[in-house]
Protein backbone atom coordinates (compact mmCIF):
# COMPACT_ATOMS: atom_id res chain seq x y z
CA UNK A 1 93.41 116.70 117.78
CA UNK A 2 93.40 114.38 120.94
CA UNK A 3 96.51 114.46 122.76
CA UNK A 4 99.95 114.07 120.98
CA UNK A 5 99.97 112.99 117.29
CA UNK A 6 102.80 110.81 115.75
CA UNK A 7 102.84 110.29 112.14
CA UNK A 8 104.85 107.21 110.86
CA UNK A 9 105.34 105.26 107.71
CA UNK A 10 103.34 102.06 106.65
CA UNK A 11 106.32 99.97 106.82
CA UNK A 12 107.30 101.37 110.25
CA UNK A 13 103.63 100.95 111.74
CA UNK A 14 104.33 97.24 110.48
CA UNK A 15 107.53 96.84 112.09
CA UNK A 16 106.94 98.64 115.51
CA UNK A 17 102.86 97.87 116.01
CA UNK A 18 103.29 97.21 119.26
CA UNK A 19 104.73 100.98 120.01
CA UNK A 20 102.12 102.82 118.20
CA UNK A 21 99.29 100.80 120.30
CA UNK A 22 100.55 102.05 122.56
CA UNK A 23 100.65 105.24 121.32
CA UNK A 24 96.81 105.53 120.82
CA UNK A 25 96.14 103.43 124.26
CA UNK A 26 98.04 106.49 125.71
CA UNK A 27 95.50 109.09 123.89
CA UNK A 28 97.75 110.25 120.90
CA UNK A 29 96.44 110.33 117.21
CA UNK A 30 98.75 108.22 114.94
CA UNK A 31 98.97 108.90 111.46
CA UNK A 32 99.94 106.42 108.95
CA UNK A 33 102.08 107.78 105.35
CA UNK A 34 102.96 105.86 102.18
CA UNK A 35 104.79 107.35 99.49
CA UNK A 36 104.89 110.70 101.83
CA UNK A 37 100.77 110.56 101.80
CA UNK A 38 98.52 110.44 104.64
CA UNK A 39 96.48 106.61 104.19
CA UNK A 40 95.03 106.22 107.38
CA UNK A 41 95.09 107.39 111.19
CA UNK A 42 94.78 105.35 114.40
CA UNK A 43 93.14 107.19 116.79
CA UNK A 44 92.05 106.16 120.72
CA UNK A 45 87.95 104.50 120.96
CA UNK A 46 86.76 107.61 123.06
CA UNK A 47 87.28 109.65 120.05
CA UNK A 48 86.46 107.86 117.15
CA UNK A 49 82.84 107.66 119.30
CA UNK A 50 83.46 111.77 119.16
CA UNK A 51 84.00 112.23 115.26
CA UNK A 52 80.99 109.82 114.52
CA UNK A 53 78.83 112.07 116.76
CA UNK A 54 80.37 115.06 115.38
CA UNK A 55 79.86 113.71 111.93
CA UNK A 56 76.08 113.00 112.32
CA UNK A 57 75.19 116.72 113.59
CA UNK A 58 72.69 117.72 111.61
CA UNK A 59 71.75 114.91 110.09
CA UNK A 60 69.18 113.61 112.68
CA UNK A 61 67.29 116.82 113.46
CA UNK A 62 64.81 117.53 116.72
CA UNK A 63 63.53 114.40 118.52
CA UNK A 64 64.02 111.61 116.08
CA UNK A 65 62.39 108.18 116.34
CA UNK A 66 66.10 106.50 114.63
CA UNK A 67 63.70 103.34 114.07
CA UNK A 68 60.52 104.57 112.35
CA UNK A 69 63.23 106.45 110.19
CA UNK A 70 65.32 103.37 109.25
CA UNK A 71 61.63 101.72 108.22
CA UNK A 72 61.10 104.27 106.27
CA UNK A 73 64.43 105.29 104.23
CA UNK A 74 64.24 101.23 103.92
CA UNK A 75 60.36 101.38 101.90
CA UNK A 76 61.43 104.15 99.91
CA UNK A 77 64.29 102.47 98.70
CA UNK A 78 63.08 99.35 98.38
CA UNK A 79 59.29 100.50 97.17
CA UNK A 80 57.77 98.22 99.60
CA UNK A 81 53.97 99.50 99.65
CA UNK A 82 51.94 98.23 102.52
């Protein structure tokens, strides 16, 4: 969680967008319902940067060359043969 979260409906996020910018700008989480079910949260830059990082641990193991990697997922999936 970031700071405060406030959960509101799709039609209220349409009608009040300006509030729940403002909202996130702030550093709260806001979470968007339709039909009583979660569909989406808005959540501040700083940590949507944090829960791709998060997201990636593991992934990318030891000192990776991201490049020479991309190359090569790319000739394996395209069977490019040099």
């Amino acid at each position: 969680m970031i700071g405060k979260t406030a959960t509101a409906t799709a039609t209220e996020m349409q009608n009040n967008f300006g509030r729940y910018l403002a909202l996130v700008q702030g550093g709260s989480e806001v979470i968007v319902t339709r039909n009583g079910k979660e569909v989406g949260r808005f959540i501040p830059r700083s940590a949507a940067v944090s829960y791709l990082t998060d997201s990636l641990t593991g992934i990318l193991k030891g000192n990776t060359d991201v490049d020479s990697e991309k190359e090569e997922r790319l000739r394996e999936k395209y069977e490019v043969t040099d």
